[in-house]
N, C-alpha and C. Protein backbone atom coordinates (compact mmCIF):
# COMPACT_ATOMS: atom_id res chain seq x y z
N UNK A 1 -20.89 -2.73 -25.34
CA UNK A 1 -19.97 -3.56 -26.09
C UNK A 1 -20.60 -4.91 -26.42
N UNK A 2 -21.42 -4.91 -25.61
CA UNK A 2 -22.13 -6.94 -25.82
C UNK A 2 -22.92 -6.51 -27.24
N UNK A 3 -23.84 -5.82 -27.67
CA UNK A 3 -24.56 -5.32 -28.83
C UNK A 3 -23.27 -5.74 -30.28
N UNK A 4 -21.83 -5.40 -29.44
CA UNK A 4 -20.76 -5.28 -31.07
C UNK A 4 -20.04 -6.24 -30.99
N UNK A 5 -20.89 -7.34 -30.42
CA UNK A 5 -20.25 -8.84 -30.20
C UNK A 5 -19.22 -9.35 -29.77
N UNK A 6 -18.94 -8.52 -28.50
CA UNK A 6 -17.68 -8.62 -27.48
C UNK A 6 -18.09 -9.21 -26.41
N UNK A 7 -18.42 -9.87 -26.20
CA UNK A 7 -19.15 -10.60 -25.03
C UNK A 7 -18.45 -11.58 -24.86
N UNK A 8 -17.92 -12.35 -25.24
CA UNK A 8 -16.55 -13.45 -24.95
C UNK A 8 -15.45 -12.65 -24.34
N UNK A 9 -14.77 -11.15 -24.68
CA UNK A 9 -13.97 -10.49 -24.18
C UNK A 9 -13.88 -10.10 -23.34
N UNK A 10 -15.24 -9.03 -23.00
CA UNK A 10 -15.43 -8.31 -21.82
C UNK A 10 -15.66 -9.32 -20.75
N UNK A 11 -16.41 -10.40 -20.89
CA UNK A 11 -16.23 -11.46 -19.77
C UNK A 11 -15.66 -12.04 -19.36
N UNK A 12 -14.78 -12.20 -20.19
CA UNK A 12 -12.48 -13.03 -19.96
C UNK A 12 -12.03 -11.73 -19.35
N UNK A 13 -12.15 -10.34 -19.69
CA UNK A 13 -11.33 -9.52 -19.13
C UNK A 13 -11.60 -9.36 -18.10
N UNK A 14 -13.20 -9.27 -17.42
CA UNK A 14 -13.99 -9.13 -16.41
C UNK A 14 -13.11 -9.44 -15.79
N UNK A 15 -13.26 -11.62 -15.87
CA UNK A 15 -12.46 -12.04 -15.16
C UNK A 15 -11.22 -12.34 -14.60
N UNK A 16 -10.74 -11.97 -15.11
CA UNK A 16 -9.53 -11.87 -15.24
C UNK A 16 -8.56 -10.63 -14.57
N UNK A 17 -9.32 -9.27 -14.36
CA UNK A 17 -8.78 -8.01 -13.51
C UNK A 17 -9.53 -8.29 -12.27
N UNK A 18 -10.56 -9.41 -12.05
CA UNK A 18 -10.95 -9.71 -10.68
C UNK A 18 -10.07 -10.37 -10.02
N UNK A 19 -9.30 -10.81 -10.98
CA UNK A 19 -8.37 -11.80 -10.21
C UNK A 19 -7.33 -11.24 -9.92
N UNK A 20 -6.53 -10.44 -10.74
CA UNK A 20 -5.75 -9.89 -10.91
C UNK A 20 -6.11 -8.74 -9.52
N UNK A 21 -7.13 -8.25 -9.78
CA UNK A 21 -7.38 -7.01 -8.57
C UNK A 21 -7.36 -7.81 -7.29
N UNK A 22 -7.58 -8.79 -6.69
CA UNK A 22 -8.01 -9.60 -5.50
C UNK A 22 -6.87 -10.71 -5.23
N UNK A 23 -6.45 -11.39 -6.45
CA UNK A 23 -5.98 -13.00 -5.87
C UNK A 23 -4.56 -12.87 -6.49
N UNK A 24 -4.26 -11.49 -6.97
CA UNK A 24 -3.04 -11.73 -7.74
C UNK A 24 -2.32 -13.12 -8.66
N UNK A 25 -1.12 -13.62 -8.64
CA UNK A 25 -0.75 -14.58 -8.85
C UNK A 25 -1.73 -16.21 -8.56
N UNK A 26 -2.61 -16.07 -7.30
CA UNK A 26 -3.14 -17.06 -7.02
C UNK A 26 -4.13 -17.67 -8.06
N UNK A 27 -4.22 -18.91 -8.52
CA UNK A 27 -5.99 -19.69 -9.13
C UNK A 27 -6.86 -19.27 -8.14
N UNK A 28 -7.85 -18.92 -8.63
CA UNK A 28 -9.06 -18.90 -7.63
C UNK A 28 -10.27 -19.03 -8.45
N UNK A 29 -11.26 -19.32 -7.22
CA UNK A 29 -12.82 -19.09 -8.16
C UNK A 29 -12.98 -17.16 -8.03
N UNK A 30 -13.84 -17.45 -8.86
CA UNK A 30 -14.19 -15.95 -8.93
C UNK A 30 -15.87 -15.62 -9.77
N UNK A 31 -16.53 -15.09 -8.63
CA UNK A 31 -18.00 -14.59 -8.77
C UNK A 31 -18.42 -13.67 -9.38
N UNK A 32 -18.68 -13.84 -11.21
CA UNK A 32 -19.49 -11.98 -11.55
C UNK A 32 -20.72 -12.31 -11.25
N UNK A 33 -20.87 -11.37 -10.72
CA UNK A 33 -22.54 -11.14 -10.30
C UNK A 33 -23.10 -9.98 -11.68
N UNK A 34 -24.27 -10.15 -12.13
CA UNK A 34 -24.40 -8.72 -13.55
C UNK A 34 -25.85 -8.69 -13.03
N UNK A 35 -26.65 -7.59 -13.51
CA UNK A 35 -27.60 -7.59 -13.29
C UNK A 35 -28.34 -7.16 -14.41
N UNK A 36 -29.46 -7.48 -14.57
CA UNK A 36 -29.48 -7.04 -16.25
C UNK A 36 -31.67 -7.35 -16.33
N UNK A 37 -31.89 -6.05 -16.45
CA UNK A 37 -34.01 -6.08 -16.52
C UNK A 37 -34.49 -6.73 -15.45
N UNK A 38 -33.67 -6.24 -14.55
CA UNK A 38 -34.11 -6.54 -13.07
C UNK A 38 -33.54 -7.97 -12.46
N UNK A 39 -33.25 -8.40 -13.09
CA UNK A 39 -33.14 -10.13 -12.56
C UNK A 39 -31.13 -9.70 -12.19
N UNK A 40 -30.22 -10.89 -11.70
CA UNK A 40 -29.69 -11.01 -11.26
C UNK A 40 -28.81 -12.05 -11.59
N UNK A 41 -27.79 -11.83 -11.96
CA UNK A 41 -27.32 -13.27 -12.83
C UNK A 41 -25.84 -13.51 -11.62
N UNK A 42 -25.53 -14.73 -11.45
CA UNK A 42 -24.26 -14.97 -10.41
C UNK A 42 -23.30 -16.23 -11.01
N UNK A 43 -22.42 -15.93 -11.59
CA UNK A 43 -21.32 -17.12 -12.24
C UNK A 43 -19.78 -17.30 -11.89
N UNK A 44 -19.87 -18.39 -11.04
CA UNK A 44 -18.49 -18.64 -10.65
C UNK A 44 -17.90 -19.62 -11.71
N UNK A 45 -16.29 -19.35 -11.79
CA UNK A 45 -15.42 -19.90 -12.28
C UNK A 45 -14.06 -19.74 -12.32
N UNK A 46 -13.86 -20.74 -12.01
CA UNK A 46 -12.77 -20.88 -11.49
C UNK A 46 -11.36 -20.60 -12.84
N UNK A 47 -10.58 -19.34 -12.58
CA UNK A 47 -9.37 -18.82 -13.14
C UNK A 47 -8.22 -18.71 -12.73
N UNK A 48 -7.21 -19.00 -13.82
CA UNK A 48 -5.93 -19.18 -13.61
C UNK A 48 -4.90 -18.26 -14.57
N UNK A 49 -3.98 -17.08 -14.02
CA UNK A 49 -3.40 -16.33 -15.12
C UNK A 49 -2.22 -17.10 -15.41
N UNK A 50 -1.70 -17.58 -16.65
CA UNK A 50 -0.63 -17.97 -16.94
C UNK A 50 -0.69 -17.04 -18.08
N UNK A 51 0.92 -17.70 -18.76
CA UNK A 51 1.81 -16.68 -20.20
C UNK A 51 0.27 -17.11 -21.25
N UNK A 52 -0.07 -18.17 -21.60
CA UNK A 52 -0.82 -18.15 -22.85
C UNK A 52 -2.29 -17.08 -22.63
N UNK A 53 -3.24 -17.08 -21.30
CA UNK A 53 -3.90 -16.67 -21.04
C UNK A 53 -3.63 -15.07 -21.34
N UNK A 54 -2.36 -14.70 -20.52
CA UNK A 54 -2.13 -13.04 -20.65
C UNK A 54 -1.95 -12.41 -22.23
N UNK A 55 -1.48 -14.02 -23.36
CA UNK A 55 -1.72 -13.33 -24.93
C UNK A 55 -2.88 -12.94 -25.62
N UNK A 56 -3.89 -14.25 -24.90
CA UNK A 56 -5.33 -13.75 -25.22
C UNK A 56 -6.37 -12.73 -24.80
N UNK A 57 -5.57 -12.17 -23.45
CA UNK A 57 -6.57 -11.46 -22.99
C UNK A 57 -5.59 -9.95 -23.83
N UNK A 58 -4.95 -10.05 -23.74
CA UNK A 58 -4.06 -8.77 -24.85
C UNK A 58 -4.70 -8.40 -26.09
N UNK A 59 -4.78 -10.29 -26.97
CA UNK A 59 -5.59 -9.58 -27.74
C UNK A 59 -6.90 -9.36 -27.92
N UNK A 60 -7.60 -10.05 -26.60
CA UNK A 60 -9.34 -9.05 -26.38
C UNK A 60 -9.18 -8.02 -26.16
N UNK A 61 -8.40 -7.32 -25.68
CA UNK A 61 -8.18 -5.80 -25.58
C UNK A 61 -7.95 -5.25 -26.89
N UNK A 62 -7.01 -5.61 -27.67
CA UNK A 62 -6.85 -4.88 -28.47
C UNK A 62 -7.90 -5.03 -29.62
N UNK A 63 -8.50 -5.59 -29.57
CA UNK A 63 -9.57 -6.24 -30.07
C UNK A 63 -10.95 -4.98 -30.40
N UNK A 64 -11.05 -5.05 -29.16
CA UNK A 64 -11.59 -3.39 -28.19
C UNK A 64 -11.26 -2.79 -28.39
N UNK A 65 -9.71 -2.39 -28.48
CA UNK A 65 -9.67 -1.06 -28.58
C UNK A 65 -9.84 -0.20 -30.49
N UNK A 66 -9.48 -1.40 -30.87
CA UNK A 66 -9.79 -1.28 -32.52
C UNK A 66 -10.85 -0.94 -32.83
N UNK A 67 -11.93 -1.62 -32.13
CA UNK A 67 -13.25 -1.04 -32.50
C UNK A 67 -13.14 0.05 -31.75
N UNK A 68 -12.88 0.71 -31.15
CA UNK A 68 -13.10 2.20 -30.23
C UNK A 68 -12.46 2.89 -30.92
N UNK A 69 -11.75 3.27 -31.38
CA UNK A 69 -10.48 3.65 -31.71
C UNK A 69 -11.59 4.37 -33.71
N UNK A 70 -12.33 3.60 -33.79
CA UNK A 70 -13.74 3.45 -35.26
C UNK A 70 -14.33 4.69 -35.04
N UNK A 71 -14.47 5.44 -33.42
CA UNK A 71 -15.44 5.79 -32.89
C UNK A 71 -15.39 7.18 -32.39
């Protein structure tokens, strides 16, 4: 998906079901670790789900799924 210029999405959604999977309701920091031609990449940041956040990450999904949907 990063190649079809979703890389702002998949990394809000990343974060965002980490939180959702782990901290529920809570703000928290939250660590993707990716690994990518051997090296090792580690980025914390700190997220918070509120109402405006849950419209945008709706429409990175659907965003996604439009292009899939091509396919």
């Amino acid at each position: 998906m990063s190649e079809k210029g979703f890389d702002e999405e998949i990394r809000e959604l990343d974060l965002y079901r980490v939180l959702a999977d782990h901290y529920a309701l809570n703000p928290a920091y939250v660590t993707l670790v990716t690994s990518a031609k051997g090296k090792r990449f580690e980025e914390k940041v700190y997220v918070e789900l509120n109402h405006e956040k849950l419209k945008e990450l709706i429409n990175y999904a659907l965003a996604i799924l439009s292009f899939l949907e091509k396919y």
